[in-house]
Protein backbone atom coordinates (compact mmCIF):
# COMPACT_ATOMS: atom_id res chain seq x y z
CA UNK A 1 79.20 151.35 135.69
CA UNK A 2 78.58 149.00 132.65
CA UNK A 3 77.26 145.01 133.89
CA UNK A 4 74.97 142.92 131.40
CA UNK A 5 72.45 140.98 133.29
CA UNK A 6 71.71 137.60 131.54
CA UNK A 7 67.83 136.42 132.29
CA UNK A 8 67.11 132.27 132.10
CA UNK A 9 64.68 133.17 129.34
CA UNK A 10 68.45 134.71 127.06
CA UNK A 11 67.19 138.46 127.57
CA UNK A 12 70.08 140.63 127.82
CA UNK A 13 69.87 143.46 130.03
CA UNK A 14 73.23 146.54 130.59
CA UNK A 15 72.72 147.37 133.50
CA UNK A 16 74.23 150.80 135.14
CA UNK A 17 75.65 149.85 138.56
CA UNK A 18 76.29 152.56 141.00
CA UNK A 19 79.17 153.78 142.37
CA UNK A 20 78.94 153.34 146.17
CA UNK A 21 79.53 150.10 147.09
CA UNK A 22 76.33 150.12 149.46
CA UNK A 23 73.68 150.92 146.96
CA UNK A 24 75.34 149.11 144.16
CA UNK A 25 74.49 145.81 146.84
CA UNK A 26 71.13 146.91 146.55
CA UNK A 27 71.05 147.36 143.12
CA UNK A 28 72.32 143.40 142.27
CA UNK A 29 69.90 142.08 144.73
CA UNK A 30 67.03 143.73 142.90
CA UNK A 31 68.12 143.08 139.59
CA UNK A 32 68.69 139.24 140.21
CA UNK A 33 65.83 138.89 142.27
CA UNK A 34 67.42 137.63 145.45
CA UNK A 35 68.38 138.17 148.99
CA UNK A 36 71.59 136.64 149.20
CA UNK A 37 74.03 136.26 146.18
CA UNK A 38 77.91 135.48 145.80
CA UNK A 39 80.40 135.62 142.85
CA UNK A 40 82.09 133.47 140.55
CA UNK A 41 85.53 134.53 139.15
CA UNK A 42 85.44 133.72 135.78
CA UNK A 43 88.46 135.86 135.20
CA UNK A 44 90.73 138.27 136.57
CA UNK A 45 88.78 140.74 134.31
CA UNK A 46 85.50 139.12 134.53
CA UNK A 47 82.98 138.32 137.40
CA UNK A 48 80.00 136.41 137.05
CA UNK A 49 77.26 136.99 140.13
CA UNK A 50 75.08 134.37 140.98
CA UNK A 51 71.33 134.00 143.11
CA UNK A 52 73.19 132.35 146.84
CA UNK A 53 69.98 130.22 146.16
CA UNK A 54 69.16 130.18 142.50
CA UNK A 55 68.72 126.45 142.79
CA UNK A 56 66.12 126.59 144.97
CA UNK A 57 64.49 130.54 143.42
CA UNK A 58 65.08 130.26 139.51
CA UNK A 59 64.95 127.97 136.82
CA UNK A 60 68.26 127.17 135.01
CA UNK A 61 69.97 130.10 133.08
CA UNK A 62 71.06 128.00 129.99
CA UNK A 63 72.78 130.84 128.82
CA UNK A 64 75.04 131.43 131.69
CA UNK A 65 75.71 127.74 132.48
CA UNK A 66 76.90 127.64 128.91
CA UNK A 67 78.82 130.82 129.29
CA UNK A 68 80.42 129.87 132.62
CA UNK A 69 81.48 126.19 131.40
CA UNK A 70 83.74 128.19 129.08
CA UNK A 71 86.09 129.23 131.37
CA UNK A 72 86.03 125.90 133.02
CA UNK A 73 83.17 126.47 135.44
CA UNK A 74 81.39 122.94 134.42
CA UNK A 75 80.42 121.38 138.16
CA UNK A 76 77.22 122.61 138.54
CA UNK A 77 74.41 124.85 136.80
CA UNK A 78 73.93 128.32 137.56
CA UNK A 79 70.24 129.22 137.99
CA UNK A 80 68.15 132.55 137.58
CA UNK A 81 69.09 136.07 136.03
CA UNK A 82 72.87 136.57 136.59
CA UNK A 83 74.82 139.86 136.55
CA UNK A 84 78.31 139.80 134.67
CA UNK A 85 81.21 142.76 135.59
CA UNK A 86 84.75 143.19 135.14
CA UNK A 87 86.68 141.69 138.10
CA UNK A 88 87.49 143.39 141.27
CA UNK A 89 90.11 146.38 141.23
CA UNK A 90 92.93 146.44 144.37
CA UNK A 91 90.28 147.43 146.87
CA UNK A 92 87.89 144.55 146.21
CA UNK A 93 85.49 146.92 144.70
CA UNK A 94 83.75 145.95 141.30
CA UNK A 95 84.89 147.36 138.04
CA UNK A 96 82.76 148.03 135.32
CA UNK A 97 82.60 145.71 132.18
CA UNK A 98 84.65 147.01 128.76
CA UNK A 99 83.13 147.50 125.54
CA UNK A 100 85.25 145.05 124.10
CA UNK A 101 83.93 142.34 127.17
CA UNK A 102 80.69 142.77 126.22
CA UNK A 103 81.39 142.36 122.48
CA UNK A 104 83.60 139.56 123.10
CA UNK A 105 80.66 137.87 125.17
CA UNK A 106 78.29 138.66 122.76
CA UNK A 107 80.76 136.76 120.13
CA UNK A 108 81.09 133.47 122.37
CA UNK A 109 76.98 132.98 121.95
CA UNK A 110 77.56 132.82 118.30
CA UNK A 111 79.96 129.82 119.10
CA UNK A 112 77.54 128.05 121.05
């Protein structure tokens, strides 16, 4: 499963998520560097998932602040490495990000 993790210092990391839902908890916890963590809904098609307390953990992700004020997301600053997927399919599970997604990300920077 394709996700691109965003760092504060603008490294961009794909990241393969697992499958099962258990390890693939596991998996975002380590790769953003927290305990707890939640998700913003950018989209339908696109979920953006955020240290629970980033403000407190991380320095500001300039990248992903920028990103997330794009889709109207402009109350608040989103702090440390963040993971972006698709959106959720019917079950609630996570679906993976598209080539085109990540291209289409990767054209908004440009814009910045």
């Amino acid at each position: 499963m394709t996700a691109l993790l965003i760092t504060p210092e603008a490294d961009f990391v794909q990241i393969d998520l697992p499958a099962d839902s258990k390890i693939q908890q596991a998996v975002k916890r380590a790769v953003m560097r927290c305990d707890r963590y939640d998700v913003v809904a950018l989209t339908n098609t696109l979920d953006m998932w955020i240290d629970d307390e980033g403000l407190y953990n991380h320095p500001v992700n300039k990248v992903a602040t920028a990103f997330a004020a794009r889709f109207g997301f402009i109350w608040q600053d989103y702090h440390g490495p963040v993971l972006l997927t698709g959106g959720a399919d019917v079950d609630g599970e996570t679906i993976p990000l598209t080539k085109d997604q990540v291209l289409a990300f990767l054209a908004t920077l440009g814009e910045r």
